[in-house]
N, C-alpha and C. Protein backbone atom coordinates (compact mmCIF):
# COMPACT_ATOMS: atom_id res chain seq x y z
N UNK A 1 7.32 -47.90 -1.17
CA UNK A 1 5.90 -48.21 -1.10
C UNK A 1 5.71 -49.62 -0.57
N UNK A 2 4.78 -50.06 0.23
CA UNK A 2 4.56 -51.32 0.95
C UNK A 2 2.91 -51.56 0.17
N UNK A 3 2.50 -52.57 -0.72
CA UNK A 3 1.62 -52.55 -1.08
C UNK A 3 1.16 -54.08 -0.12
N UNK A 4 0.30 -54.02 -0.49
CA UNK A 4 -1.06 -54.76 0.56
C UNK A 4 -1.61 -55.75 -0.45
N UNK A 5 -1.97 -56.82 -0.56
CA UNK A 5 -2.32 -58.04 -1.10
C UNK A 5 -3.49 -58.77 -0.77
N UNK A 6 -4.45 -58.85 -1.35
CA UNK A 6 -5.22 -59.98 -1.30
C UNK A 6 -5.16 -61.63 -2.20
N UNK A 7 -4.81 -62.45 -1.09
CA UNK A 7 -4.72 -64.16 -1.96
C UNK A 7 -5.87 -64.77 -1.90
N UNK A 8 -5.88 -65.76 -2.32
CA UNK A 8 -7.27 -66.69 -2.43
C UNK A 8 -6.61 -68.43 -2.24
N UNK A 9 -5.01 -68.63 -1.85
CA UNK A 9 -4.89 -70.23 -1.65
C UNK A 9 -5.16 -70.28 -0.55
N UNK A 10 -5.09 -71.46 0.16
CA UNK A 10 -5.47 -71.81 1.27
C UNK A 10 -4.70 -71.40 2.74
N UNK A 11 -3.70 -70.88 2.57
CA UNK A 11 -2.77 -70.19 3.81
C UNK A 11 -2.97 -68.93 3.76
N UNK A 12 -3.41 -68.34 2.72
CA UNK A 12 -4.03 -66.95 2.39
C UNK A 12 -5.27 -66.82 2.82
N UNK A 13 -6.10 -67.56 3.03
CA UNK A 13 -7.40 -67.68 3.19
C UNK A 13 -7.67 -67.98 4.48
N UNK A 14 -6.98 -69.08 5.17
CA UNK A 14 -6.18 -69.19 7.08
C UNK A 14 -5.99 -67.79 7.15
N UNK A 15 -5.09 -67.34 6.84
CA UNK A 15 -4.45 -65.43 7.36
C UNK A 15 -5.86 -64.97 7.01
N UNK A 16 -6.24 -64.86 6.44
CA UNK A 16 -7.71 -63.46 6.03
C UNK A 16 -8.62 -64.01 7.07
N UNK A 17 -9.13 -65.06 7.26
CA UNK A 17 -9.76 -65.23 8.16
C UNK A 17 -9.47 -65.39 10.10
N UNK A 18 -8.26 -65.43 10.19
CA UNK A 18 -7.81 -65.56 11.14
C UNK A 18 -7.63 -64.19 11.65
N UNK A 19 -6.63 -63.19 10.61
CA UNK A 19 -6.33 -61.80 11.24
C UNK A 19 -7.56 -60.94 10.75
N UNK A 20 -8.41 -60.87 10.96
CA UNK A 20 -9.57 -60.08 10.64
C UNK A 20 -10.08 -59.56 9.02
N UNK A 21 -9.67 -60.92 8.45
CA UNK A 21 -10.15 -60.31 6.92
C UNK A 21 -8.83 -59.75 6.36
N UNK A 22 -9.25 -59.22 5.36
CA UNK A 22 -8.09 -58.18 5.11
C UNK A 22 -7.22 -58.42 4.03
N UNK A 23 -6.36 -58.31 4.36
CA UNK A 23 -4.73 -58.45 3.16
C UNK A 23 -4.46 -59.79 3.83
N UNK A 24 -3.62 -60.20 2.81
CA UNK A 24 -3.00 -61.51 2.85
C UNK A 24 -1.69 -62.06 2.33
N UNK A 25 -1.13 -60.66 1.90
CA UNK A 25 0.22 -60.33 1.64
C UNK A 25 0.28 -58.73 1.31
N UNK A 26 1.86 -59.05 1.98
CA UNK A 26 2.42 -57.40 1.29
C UNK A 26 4.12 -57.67 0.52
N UNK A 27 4.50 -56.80 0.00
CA UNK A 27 5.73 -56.37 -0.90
C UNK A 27 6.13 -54.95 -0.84
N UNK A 28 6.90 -54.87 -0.65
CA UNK A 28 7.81 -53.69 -0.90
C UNK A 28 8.37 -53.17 -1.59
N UNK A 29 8.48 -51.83 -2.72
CA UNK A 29 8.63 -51.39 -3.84
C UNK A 29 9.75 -50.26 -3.22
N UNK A 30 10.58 -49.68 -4.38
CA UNK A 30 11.77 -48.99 -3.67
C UNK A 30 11.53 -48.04 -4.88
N UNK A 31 11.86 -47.25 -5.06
CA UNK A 31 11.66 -45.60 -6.03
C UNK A 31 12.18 -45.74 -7.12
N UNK A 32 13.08 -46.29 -7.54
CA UNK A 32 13.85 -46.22 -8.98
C UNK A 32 12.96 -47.57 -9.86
N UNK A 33 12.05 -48.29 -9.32
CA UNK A 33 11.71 -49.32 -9.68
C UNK A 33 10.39 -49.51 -9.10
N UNK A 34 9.03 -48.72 -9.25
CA UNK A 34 7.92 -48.45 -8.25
C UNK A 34 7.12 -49.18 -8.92
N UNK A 35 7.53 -50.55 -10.25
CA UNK A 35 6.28 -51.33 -10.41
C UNK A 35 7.02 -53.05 -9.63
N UNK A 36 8.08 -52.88 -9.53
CA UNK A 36 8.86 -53.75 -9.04
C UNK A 36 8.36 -54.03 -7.40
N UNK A 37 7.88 -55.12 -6.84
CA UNK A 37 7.89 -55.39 -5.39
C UNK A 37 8.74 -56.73 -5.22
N UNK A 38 8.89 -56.59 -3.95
CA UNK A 38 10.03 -57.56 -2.97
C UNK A 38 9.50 -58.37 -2.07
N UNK A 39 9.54 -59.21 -2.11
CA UNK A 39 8.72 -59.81 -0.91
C UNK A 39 9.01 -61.54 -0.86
N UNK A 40 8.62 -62.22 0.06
CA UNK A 40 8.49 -64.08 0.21
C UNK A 40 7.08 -64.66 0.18
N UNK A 41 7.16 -65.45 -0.92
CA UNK A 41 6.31 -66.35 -1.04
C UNK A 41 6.36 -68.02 -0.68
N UNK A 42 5.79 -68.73 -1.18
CA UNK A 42 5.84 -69.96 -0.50
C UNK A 42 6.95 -70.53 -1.69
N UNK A 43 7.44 -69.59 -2.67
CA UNK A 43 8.66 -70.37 -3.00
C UNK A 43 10.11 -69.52 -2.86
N UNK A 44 9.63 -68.75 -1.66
CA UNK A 44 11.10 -68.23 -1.54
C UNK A 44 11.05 -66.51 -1.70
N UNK A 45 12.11 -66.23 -1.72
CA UNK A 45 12.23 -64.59 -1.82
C UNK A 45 11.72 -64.66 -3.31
N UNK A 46 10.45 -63.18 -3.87
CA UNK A 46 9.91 -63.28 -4.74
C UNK A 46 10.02 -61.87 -5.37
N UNK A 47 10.36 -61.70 -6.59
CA UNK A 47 9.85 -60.29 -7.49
C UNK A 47 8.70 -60.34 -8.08
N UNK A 48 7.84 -59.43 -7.89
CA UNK A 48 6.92 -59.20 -8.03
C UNK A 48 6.67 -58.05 -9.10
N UNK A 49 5.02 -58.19 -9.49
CA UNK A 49 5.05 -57.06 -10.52
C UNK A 49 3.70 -56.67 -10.35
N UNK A 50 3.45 -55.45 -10.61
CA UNK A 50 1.82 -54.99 -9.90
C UNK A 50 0.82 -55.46 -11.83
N UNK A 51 1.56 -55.67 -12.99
CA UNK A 51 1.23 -56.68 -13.87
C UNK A 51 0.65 -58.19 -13.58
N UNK A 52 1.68 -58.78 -12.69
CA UNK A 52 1.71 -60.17 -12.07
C UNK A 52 0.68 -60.87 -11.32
N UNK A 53 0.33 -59.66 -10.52
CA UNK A 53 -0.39 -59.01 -9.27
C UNK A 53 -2.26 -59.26 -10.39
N UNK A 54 -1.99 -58.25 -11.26
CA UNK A 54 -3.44 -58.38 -12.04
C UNK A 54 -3.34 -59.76 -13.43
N UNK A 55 -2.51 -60.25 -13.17
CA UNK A 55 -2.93 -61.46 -14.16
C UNK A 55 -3.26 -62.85 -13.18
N UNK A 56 -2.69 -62.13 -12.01
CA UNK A 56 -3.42 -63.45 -10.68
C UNK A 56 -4.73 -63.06 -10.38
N UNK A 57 -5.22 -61.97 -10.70
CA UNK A 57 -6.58 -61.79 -10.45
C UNK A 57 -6.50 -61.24 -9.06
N UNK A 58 -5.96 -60.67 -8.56
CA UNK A 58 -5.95 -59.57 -6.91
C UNK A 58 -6.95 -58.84 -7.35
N UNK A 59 -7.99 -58.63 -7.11
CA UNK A 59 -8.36 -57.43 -7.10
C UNK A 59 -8.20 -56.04 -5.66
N UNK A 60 -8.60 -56.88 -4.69
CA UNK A 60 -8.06 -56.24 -3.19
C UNK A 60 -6.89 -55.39 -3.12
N UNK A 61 -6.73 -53.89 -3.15
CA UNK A 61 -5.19 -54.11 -2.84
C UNK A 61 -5.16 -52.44 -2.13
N UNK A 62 -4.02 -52.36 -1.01
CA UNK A 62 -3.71 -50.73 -0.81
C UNK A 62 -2.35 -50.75 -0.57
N UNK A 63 -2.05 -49.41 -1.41
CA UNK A 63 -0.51 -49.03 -1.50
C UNK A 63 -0.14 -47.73 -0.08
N UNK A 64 0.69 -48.07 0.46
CA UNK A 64 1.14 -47.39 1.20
C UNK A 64 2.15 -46.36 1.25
N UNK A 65 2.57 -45.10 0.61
CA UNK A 65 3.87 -44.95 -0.15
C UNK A 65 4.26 -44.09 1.19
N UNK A 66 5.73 -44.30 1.85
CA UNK A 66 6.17 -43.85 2.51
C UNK A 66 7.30 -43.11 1.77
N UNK A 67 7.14 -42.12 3.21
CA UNK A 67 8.67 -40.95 3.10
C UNK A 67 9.75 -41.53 3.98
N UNK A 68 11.23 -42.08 3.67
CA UNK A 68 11.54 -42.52 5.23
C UNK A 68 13.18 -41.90 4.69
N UNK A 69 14.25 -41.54 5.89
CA UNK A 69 15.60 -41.50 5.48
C UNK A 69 16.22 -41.92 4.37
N UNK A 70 17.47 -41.21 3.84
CA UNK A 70 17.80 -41.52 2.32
C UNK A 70 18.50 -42.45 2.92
N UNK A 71 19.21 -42.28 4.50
CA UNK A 71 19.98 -43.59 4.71
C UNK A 71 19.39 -44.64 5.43
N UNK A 72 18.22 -44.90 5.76
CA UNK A 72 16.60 -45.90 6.06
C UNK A 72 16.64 -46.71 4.65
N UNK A 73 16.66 -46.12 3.48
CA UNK A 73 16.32 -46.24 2.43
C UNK A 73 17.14 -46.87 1.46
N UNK A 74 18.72 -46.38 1.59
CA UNK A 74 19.86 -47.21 1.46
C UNK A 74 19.94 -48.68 2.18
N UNK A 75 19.67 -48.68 3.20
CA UNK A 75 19.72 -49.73 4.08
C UNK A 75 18.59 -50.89 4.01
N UNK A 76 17.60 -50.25 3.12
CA UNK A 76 16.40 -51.21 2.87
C UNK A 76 17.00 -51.82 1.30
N UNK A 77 17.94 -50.93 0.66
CA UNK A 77 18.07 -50.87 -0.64
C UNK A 77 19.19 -52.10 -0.81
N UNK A 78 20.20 -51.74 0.06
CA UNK A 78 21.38 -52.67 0.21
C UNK A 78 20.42 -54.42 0.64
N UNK A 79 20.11 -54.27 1.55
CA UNK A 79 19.68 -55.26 2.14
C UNK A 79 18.51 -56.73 1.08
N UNK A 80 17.99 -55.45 0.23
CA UNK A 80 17.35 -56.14 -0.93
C UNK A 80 17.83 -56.84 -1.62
N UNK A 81 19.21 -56.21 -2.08
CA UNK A 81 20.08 -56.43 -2.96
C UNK A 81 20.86 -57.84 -2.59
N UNK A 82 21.47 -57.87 -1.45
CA UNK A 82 21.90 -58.65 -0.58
C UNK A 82 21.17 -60.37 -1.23
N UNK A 83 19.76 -59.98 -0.62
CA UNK A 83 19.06 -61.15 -0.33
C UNK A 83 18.90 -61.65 -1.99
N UNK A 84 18.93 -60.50 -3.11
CA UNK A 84 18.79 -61.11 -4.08
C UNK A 84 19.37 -62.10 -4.82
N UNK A 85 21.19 -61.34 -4.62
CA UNK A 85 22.17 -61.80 -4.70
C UNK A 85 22.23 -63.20 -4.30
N UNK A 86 21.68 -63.68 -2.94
CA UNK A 86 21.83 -65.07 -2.25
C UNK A 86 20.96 -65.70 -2.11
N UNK A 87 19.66 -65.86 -3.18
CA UNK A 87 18.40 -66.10 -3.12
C UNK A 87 17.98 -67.66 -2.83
N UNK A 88 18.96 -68.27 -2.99
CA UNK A 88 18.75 -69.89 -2.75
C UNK A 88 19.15 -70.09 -1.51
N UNK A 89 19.36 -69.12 -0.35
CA UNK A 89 20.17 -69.65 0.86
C UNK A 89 18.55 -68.88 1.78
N UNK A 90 17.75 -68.35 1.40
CA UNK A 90 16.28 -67.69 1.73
C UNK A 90 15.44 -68.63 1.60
N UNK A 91 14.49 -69.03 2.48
CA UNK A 91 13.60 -69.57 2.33
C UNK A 91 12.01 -69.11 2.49
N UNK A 92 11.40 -69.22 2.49
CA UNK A 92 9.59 -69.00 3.02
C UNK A 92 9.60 -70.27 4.33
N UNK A 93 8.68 -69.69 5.31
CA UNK A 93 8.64 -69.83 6.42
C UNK A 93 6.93 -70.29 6.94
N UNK A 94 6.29 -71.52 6.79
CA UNK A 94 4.99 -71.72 7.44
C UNK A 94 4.63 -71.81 8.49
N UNK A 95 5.74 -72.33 8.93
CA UNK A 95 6.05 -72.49 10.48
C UNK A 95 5.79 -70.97 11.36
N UNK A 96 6.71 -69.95 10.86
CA UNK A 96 6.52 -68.57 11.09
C UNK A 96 5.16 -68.35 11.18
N UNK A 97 4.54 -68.31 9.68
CA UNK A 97 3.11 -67.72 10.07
C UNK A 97 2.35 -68.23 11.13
N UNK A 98 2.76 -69.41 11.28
CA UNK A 98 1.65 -69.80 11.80
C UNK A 98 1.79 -69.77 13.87
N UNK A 99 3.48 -69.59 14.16
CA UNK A 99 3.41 -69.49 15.40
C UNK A 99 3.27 -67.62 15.34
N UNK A 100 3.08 -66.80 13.98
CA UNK A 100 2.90 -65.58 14.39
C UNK A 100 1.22 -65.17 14.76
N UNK A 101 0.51 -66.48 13.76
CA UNK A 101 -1.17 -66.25 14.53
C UNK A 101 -1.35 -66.29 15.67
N UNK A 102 -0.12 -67.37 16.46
CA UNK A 102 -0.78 -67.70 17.89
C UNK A 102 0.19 -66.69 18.56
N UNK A 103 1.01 -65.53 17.82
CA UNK A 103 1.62 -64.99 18.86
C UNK A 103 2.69 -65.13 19.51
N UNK A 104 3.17 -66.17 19.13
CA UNK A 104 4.33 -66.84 19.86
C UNK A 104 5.79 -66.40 18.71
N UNK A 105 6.80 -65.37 19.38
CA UNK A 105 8.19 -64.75 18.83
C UNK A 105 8.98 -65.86 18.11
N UNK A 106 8.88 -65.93 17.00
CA UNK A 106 9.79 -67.54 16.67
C UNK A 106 10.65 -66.65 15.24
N UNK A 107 11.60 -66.62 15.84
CA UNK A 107 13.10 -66.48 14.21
C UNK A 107 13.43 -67.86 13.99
N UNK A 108 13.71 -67.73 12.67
CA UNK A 108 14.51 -68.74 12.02
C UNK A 108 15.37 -68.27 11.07
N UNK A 109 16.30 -68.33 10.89
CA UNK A 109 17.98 -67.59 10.27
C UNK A 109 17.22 -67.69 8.68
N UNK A 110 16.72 -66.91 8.05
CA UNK A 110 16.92 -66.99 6.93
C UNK A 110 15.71 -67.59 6.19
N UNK A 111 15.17 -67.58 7.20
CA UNK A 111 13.68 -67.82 6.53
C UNK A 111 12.71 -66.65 6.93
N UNK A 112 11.95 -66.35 5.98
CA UNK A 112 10.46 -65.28 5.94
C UNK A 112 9.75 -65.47 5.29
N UNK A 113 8.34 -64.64 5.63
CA UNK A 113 7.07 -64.84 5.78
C UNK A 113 6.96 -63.30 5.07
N UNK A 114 6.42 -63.20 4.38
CA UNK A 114 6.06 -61.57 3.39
C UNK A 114 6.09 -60.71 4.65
N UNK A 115 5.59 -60.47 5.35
CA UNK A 115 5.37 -59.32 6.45
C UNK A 115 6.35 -59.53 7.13
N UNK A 116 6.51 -60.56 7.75
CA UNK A 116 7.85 -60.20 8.50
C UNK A 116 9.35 -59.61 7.68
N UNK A 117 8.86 -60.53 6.53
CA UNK A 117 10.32 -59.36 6.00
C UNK A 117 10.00 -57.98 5.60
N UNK A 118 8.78 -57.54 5.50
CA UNK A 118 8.67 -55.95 5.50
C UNK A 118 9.10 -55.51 6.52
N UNK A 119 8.45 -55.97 7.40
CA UNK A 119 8.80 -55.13 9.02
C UNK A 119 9.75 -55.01 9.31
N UNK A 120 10.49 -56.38 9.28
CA UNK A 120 12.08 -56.38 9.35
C UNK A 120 12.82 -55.32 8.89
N UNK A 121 12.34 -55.18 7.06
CA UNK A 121 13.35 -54.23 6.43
C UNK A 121 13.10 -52.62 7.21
N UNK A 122 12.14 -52.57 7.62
CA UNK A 122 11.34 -51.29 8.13
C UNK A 122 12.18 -51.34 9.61
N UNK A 123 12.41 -52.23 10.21
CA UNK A 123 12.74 -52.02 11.35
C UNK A 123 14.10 -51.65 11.47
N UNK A 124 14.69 -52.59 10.87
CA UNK A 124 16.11 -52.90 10.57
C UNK A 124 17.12 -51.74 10.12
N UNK A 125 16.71 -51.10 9.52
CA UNK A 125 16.77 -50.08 8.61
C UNK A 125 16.83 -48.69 9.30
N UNK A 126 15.82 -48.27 10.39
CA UNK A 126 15.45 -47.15 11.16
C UNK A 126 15.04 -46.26 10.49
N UNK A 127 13.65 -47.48 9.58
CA UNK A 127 13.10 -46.20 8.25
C UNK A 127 11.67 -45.91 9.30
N UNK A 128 11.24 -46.97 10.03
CA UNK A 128 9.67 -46.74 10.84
C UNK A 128 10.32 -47.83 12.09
N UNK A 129 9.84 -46.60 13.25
CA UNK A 129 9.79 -47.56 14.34
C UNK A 129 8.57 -48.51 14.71
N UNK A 130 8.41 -49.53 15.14
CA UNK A 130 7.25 -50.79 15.05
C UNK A 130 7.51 -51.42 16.35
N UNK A 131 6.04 -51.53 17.22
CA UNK A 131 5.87 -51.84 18.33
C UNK A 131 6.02 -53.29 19.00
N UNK A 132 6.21 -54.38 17.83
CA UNK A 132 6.50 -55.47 18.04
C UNK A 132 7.72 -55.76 17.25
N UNK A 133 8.25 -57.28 17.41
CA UNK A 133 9.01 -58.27 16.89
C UNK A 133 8.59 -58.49 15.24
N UNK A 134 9.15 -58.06 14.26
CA UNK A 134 8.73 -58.19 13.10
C UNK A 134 8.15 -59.59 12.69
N UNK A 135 8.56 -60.54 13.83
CA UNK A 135 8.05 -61.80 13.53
C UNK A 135 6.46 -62.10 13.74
N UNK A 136 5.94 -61.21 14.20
CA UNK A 136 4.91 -61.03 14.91
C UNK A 136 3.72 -60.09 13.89
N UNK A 137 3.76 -59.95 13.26
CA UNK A 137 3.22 -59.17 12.08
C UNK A 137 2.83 -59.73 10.67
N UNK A 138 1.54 -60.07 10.77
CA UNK A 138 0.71 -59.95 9.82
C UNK A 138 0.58 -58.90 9.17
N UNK A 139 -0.16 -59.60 7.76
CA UNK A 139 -0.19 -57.96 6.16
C UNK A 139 -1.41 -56.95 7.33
N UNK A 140 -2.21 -57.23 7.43
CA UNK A 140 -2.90 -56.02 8.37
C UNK A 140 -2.63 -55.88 9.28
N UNK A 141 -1.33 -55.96 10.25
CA UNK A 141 -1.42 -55.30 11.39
C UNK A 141 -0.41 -54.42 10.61
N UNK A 142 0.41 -54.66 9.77
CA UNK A 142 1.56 -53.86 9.10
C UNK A 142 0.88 -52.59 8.51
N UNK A 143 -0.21 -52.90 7.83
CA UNK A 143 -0.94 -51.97 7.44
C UNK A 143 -1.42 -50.63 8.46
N UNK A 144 -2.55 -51.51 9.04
CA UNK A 144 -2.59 -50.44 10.71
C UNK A 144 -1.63 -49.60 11.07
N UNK A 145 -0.61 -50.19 11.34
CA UNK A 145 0.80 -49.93 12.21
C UNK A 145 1.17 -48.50 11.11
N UNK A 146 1.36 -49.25 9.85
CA UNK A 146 2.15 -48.07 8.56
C UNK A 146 1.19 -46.54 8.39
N UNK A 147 0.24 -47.24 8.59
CA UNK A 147 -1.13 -45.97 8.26
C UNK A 147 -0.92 -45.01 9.31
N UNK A 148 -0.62 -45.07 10.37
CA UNK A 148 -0.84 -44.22 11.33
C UNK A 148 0.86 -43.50 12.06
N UNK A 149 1.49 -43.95 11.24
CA UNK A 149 3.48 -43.35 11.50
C UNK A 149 3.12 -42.04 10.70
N UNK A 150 3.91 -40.90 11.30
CA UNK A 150 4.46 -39.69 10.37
C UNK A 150 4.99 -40.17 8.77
N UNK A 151 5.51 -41.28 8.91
CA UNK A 151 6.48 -41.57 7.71
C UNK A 151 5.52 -42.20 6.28
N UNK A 152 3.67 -42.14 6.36
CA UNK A 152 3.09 -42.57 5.53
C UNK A 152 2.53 -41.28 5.02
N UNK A 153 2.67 -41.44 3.75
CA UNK A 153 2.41 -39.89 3.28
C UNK A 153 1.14 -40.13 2.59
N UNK A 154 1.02 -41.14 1.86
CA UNK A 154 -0.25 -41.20 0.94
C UNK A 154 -0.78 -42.63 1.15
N UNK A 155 -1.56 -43.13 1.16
CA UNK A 155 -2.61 -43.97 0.50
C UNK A 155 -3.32 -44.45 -0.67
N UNK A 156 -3.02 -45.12 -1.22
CA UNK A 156 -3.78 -45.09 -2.52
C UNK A 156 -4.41 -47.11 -2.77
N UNK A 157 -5.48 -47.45 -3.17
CA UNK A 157 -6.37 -47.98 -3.14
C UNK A 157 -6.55 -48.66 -4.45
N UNK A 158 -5.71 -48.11 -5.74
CA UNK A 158 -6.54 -48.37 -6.99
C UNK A 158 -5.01 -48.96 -8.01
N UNK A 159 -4.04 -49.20 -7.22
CA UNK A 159 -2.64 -49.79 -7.87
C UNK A 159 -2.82 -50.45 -9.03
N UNK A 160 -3.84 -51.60 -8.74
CA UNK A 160 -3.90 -52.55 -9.64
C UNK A 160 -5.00 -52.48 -10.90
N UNK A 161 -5.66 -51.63 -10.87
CA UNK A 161 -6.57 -51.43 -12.03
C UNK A 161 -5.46 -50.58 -12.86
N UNK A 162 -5.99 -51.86 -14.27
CA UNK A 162 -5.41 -51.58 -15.62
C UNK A 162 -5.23 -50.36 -16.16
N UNK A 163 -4.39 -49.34 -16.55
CA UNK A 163 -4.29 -47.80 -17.14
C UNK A 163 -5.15 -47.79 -18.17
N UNK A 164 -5.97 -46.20 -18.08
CA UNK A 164 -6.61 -46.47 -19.28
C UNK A 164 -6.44 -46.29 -20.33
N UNK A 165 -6.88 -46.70 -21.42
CA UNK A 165 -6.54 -46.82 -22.65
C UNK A 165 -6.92 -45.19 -23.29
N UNK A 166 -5.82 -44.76 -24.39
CA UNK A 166 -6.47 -43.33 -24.74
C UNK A 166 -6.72 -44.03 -25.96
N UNK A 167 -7.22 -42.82 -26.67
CA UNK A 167 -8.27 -43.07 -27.78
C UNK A 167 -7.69 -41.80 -28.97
């Protein structure tokens, strides 16, 4: 699942207004662990929790749950693992976002930007093919892009509202 993010700091708020509104981060959730997301923040490769998610106050959010290869899926799985394992040698990337607003292809070994490491893992992987340079990808064009592949099966809109309470 690739869930979709709305922020409110100030590089979050640059991205929403710059790429047409929208999301302002995404994370990536893997099946054995579907409250668990993956993703880079401004302090680095980040675990995430769709808990985490509602005690920051997101309300904005869409989940994307894809179908992709068991070996797409291994390869997103390994690769997670990888980065977790070596989490101080990962960085977050401003520089990235910001030559990805103007468009301009810029890698840097080991540094990412939330979307680009989705895309990446998506690309990398040969779980979804993607028409650009993962460096090049903002949370809504990822969105766009994911919504409209064979490999998106559902949609769902309401992740982050609290379960309800029975009685």
């Amino acid at each position: 699942s690739i869930l979709l993010t709305q922020y409110a700091d100030w590089l979050s708020t640059l991205v929403y207004h710059i790429s047409g509104r929208g999301f302002t981060h995404c994370s990536i959730s893997l099946e054995e662990a579907p409250d668990t997301y993956y993703s880079f923040n401004y302090r680095g490769f980040a675990v995430e929790t769709v808990e985490k998610h509602r005690r920051r106050g997101v309300k904005s959010c869409r989940c994307l749950q894809l179908w992709i290869p068991d070996e797409a899926y291994q390869a997103i799985r390994r690769r997670i693992r990888e980065i977790r394992r070596n989490r101080a040698a990962y960085r977050y990337t401003r520089l990235g976002v910001f030559c990805c607003i103007l468009q301009i292809p810029f890698r840097w070994r080991n540094h990412y930007f939330c979307s680009q490491f989705i895309a990446e893992l998506l690309r990398e992987s040969g779980a979804v093919p993607l028409k650009q340079a993962p460096c090049l990808y903002l949370p809504n064009r990822v969105a766009e892009e994911l919504q409209v592949q064979p490999a998106c099966r559902r949609v769902l809109c309401s992740v982050l509202e609290p379960p309800a309470q029975a009685f």
